[in-house]
PDB file of N, CA and C in Angstrom:
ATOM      1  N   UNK A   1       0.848  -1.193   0.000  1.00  0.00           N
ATOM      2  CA  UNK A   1       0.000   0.000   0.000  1.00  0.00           C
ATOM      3  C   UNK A   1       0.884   1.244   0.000  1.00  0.00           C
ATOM      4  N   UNK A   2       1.134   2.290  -0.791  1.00  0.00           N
ATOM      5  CA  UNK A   2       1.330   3.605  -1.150  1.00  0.00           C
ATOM      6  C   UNK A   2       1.056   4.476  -0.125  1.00  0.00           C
ATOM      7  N   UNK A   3       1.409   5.426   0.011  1.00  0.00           N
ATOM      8  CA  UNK A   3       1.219   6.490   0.951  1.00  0.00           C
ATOM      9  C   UNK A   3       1.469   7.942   0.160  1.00  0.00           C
ATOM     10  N   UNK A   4       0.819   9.174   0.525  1.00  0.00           N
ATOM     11  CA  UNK A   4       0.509  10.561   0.401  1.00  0.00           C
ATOM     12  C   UNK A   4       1.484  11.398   1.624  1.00  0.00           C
ATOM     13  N   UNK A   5       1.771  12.367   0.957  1.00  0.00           N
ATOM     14  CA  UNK A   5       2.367  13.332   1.441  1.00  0.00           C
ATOM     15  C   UNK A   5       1.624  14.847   1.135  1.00  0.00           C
ATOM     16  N   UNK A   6       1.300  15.185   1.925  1.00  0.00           N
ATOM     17  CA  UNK A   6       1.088  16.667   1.674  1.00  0.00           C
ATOM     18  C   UNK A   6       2.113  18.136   2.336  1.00  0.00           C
ATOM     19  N   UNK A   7       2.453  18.760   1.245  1.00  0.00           N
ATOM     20  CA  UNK A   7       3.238  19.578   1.548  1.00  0.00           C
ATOM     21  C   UNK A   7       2.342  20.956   1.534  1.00  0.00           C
ATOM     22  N   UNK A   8       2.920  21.730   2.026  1.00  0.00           N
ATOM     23  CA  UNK A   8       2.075  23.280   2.174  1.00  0.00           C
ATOM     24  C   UNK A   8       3.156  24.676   1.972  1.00  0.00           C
ATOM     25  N   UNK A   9       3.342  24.608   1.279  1.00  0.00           N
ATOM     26  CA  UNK A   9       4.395  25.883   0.871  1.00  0.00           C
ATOM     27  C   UNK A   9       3.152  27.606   1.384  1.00  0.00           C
ATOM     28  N   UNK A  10       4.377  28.563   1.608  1.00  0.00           N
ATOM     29  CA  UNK A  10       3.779  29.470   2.041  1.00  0.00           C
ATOM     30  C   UNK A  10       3.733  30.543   0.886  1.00  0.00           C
ATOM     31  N   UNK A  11       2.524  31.340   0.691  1.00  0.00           N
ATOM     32  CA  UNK A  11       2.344  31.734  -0.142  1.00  0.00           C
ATOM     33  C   UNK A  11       1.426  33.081  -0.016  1.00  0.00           C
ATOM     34  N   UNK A  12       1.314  34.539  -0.783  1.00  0.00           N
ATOM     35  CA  UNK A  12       0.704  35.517  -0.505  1.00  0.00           C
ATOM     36  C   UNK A  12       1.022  36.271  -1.558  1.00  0.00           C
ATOM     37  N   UNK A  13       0.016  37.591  -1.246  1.00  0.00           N
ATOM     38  CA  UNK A  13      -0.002  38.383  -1.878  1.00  0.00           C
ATOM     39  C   UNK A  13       0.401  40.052  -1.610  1.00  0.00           C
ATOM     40  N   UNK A  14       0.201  41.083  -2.236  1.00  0.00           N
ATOM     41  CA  UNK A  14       0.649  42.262  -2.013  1.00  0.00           C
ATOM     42  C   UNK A  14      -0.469  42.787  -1.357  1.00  0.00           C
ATOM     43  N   UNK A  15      -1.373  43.593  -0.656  1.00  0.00           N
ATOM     44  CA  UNK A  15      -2.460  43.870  -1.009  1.00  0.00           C
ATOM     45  C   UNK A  15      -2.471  45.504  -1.483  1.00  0.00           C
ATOM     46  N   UNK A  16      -3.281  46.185  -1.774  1.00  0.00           N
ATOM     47  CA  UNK A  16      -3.422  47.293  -2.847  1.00  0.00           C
ATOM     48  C   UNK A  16      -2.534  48.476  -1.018  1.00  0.00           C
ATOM     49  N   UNK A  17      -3.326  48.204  -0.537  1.00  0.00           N
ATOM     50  CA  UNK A  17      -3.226  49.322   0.859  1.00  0.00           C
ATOM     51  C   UNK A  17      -1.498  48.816   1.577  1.00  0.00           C
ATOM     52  N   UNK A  18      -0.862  47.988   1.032  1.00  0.00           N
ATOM     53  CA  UNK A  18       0.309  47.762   1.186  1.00  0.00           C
ATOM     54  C   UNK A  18       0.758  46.682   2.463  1.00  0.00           C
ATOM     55  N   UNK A  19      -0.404  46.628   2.791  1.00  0.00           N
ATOM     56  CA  UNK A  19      -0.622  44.746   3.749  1.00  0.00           C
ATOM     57  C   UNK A  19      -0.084  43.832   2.969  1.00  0.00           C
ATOM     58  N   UNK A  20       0.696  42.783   3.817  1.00  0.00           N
ATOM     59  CA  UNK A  20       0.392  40.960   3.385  1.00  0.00           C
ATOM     60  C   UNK A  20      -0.984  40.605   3.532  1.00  0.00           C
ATOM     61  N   UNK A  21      -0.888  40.054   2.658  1.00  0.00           N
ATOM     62  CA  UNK A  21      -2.283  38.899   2.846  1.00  0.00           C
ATOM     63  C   UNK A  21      -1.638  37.381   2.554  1.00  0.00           C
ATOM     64  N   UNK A  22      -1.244  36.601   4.033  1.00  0.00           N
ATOM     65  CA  UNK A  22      -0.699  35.042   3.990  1.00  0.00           C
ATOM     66  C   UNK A  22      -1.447  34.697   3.471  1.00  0.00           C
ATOM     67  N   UNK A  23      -1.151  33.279   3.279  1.00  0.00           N
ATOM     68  CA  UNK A  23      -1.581  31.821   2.334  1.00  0.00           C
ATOM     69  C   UNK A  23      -1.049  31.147   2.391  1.00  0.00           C
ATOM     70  N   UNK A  24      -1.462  29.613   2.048  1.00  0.00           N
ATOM     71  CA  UNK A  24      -1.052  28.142   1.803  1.00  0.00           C
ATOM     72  C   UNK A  24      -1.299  28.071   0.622  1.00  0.00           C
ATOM     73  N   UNK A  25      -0.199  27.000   0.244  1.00  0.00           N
ATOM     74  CA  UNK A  25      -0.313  26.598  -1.396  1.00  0.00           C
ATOM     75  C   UNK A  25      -0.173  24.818  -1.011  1.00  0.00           C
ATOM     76  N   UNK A  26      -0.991  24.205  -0.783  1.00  0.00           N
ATOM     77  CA  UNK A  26      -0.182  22.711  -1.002  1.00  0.00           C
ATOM     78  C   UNK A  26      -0.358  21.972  -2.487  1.00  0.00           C
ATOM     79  N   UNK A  27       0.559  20.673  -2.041  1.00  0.00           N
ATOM     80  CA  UNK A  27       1.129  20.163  -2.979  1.00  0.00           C
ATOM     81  C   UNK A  27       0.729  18.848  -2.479  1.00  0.00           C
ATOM     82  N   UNK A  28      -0.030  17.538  -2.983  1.00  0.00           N
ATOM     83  CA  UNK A  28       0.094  16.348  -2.417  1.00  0.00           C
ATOM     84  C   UNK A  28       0.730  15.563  -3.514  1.00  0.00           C
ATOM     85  N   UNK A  29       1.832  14.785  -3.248  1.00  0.00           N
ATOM     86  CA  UNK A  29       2.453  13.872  -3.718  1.00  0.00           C
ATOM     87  C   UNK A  29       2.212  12.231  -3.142  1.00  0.00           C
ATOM     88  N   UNK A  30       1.788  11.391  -4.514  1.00  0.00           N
ATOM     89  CA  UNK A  30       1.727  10.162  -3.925  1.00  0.00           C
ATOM     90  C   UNK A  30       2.643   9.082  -4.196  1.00  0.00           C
ATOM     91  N   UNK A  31       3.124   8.006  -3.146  1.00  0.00           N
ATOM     92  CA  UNK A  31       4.027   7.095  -3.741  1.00  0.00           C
ATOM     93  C   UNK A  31       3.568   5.682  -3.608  1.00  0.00           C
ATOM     94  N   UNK A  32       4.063   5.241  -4.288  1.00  0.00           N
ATOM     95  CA  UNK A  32       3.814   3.376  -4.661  1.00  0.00           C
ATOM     96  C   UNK A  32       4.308   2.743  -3.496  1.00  0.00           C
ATOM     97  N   UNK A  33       4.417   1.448  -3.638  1.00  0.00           N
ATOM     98  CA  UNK A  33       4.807   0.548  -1.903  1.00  0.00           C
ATOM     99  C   UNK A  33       6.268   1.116  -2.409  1.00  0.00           C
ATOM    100  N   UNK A  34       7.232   1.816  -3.232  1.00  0.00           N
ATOM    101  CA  UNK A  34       8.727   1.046  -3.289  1.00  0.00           C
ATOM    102  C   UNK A  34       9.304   2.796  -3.319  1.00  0.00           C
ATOM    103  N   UNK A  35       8.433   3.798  -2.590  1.00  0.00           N
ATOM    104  CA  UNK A  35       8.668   4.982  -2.543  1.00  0.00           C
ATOM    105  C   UNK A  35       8.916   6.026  -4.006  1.00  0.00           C
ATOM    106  N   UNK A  36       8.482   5.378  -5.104  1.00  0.00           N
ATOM    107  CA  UNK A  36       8.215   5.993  -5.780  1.00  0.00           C
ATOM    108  C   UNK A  36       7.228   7.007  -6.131  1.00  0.00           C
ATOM    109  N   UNK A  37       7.429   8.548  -6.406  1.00  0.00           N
ATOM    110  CA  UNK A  37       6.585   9.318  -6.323  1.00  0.00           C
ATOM    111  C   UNK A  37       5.657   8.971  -8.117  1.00  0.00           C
ATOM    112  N   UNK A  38       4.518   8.453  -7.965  1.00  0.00           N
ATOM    113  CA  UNK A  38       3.992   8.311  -8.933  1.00  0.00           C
ATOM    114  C   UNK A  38       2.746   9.591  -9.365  1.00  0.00           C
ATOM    115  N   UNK A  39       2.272  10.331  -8.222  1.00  0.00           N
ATOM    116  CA  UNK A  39       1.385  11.163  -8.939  1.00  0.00           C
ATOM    117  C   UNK A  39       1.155  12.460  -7.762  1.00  0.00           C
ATOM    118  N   UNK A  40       1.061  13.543  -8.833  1.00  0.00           N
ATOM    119  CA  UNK A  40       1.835  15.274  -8.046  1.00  0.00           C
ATOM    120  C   UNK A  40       0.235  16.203  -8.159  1.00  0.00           C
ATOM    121  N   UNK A  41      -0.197  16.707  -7.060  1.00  0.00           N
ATOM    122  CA  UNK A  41      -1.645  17.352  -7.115  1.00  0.00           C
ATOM    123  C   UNK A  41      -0.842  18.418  -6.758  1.00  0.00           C
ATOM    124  N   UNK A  42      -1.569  19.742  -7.682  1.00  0.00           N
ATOM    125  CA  UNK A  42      -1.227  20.939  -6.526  1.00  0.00           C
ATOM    126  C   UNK A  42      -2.504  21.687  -6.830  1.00  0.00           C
ATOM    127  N   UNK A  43      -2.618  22.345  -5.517  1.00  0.00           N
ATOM    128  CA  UNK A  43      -3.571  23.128  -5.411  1.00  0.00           C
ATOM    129  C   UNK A  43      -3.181  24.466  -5.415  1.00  0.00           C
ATOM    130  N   UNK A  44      -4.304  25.434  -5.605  1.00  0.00           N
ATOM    131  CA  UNK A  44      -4.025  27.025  -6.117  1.00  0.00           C
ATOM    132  C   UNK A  44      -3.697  27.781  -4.235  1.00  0.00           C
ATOM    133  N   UNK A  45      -2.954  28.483  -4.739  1.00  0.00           N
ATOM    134  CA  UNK A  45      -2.807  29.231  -3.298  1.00  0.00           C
ATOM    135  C   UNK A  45      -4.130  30.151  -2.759  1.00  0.00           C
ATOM    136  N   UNK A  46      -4.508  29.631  -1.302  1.00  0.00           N
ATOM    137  CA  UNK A  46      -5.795  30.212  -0.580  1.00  0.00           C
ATOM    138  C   UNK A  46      -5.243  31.163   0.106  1.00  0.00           C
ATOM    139  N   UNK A  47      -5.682  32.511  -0.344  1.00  0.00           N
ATOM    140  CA  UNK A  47      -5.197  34.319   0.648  1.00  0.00           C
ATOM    141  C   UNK A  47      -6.712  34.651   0.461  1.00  0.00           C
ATOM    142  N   UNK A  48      -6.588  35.241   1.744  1.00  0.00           N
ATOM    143  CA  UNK A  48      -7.642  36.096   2.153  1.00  0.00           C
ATOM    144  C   UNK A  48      -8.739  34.944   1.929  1.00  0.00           C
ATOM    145  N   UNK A  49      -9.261  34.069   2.508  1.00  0.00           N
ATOM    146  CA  UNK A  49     -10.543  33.590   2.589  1.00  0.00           C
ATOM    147  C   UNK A  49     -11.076  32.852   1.259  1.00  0.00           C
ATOM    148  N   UNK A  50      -9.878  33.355   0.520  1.00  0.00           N
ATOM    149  CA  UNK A  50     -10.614  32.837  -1.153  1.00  0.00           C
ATOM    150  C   UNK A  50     -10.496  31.260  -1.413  1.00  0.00           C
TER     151      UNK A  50
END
């Protein structure tokens, strides 16, 4: 049985009024029984509630 990894890189934006606005960006990577990474999801970076 294979196993998932999820990674979460940090991620943001400028905002107009000259704030950060943080975020997460993850990434799930999956591997086979022999640790091979066979398949790469990424998701869009979430700032501000979006």
């Amino acid at each position: 049985m294979g196993h998932q990894q999820d990674h979460a890189t940090p991620c943001g934006r400028q905002l107009p009024d000259g704030g950060q606005c943080p975020g997460t960006r993850s990434t799930v990577y999956v591997y086979d029984d022999h640790g091979n990474c066979i398949s790469q999801q990424m998701y869009n970076c979430n700032t501000c509630g979006q």
